[in-house]
C-alpha atoms as a PDB file:
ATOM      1  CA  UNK A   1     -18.398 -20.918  22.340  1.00  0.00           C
ATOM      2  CA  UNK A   2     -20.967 -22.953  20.497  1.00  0.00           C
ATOM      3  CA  UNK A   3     -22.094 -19.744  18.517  1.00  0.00           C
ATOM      4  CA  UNK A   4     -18.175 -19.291  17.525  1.00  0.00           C
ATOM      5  CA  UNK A   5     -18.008 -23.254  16.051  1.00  0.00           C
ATOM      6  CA  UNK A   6     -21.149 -22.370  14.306  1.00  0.00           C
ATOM      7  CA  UNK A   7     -20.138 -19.407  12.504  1.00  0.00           C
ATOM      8  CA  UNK A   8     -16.497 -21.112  12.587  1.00  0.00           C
ATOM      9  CA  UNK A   9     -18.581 -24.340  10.326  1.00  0.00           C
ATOM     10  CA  UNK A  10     -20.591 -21.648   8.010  1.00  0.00           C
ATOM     11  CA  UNK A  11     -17.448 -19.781   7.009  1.00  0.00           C
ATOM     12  CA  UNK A  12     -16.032 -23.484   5.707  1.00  0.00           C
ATOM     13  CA  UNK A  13     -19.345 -23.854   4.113  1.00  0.00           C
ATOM     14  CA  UNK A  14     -18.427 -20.919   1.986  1.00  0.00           C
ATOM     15  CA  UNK A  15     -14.923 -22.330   0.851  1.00  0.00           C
ATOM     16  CA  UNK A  16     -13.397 -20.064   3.475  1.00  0.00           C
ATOM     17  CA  UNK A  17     -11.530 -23.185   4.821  1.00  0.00           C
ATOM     18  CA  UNK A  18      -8.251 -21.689   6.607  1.00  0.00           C
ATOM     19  CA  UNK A  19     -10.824 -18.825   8.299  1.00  0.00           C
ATOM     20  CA  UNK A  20     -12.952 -20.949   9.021  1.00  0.00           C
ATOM     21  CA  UNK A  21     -10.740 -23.543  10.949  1.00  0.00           C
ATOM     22  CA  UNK A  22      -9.126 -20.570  12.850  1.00  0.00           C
ATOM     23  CA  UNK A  23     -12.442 -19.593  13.905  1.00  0.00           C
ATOM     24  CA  UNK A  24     -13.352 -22.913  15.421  1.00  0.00           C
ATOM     25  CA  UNK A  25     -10.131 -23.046  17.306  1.00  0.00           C
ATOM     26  CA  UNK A  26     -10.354 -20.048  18.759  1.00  0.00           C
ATOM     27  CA  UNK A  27     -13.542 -20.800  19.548  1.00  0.00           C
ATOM     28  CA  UNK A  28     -12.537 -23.706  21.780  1.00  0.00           C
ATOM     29  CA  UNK A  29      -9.217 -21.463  23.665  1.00  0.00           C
ATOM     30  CA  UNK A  30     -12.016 -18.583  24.326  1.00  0.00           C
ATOM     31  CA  UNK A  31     -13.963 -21.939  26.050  1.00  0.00           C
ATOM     32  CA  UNK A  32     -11.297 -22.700  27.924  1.00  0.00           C
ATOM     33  CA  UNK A  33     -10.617 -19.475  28.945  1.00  0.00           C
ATOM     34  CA  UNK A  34     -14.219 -19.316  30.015  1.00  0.00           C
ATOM     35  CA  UNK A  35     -14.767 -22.562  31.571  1.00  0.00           C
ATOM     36  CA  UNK A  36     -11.200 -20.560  34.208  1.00  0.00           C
ATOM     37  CA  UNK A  37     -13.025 -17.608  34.618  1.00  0.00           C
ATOM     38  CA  UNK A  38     -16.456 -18.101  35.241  1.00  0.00           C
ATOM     39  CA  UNK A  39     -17.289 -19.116  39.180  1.00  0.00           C
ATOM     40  CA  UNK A  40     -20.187 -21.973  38.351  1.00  0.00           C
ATOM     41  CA  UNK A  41     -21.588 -23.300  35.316  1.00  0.00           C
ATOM     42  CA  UNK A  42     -24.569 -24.798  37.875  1.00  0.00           C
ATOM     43  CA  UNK A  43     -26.136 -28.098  36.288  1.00  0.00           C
ATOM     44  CA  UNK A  44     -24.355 -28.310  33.551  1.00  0.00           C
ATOM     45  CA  UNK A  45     -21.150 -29.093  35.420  1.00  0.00           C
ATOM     46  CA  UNK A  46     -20.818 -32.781  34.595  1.00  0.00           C
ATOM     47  CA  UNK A  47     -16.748 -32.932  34.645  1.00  0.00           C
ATOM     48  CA  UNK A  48     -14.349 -30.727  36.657  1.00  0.00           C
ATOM     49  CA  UNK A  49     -12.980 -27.733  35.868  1.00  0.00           C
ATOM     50  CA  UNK A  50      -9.257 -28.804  34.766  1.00  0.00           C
ATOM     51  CA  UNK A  51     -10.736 -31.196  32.285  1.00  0.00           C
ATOM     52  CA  UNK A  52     -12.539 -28.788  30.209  1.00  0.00           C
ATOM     53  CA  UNK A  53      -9.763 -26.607  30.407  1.00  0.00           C
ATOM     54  CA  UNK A  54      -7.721 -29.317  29.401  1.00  0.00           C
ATOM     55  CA  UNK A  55      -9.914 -30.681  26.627  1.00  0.00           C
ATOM     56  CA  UNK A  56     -10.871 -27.177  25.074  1.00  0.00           C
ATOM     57  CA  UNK A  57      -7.324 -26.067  25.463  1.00  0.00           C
ATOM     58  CA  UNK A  58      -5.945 -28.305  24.228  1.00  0.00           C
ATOM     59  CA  UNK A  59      -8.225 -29.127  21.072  1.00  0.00           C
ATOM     60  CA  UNK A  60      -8.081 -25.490  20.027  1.00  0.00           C
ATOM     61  CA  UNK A  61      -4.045 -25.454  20.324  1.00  0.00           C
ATOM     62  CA  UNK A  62      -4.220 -28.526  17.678  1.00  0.00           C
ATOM     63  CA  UNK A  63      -6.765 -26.956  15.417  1.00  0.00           C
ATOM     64  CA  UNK A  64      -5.182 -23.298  15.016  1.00  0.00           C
ATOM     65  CA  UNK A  65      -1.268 -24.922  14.789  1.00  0.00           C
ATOM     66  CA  UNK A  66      -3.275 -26.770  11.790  1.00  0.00           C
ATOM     67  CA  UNK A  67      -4.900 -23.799  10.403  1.00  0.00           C
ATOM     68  CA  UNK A  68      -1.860 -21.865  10.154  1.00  0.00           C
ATOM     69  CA  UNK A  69      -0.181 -24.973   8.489  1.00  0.00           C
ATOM     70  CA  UNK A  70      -2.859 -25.628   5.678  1.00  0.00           C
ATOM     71  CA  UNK A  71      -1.144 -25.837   2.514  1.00  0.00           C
ATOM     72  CA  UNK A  72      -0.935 -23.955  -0.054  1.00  0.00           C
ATOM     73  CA  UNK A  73       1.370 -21.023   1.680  1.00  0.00           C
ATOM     74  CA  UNK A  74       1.045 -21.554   5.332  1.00  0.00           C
ATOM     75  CA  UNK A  75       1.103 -19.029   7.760  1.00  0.00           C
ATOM     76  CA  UNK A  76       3.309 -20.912   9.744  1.00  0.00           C
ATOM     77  CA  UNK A  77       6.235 -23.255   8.794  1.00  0.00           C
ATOM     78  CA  UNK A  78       7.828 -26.317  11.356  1.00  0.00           C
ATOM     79  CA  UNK A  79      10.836 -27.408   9.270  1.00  0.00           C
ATOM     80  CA  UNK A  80      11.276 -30.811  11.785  1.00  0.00           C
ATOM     81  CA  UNK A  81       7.451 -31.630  10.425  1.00  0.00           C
ATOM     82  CA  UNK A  82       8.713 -31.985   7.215  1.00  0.00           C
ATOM     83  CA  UNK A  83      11.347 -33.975   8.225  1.00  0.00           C
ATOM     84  CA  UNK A  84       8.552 -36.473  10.185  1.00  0.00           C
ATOM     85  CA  UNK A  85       6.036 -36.371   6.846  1.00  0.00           C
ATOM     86  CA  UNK A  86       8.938 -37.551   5.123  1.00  0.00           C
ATOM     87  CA  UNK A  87      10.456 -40.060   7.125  1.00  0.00           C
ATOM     88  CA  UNK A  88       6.586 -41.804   7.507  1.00  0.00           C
ATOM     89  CA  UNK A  89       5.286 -40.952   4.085  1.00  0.00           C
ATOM     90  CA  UNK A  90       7.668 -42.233   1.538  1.00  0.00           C
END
């Protein structure tokens, strides 16, 4: 996971930015997925088990829904988003 973030921060370094932010996402679901699968993560095991899940799932949901959104042409268009910019940005 941390290796994915890194490579996920080096490919924005290099004006990649959409890539970039999808790899970092999908960095944090494949954590999540991890943090299900895996039996013990031994000392390191500071919270429990739902909130990583939880956490990484959720923060990599956010982050790719964002990447595919990143203007100019997004990959993915929520017409009732528009609606929300422009009722709370006029």
């Amino acid at each position: 996971m941390i290796g994915g973030v890194a490579l996920g921060l080096l490919v924005l370094a290099f004006d990649a930015f959409r890539a970039g932010t999808l790899l970092i996402g999908l960095a944090l679901l494949a954590g999540a997925v991890l943090r299900r699968v895996l039996p013990s993560v031994g000392m390191l095991a500071v919270r429990s088990r739902f909130t990583d899940m939880a956490t990484y799932g959720g923060l990599g949901f956010v982050i790719v829904m964002l990447a595919l959104m990143i203007q100019p042409s997004p990959w993915l268009s929520l017409p009732f988003l528009d609606d929300i910019v422009h009722f709370t940005v006029r």
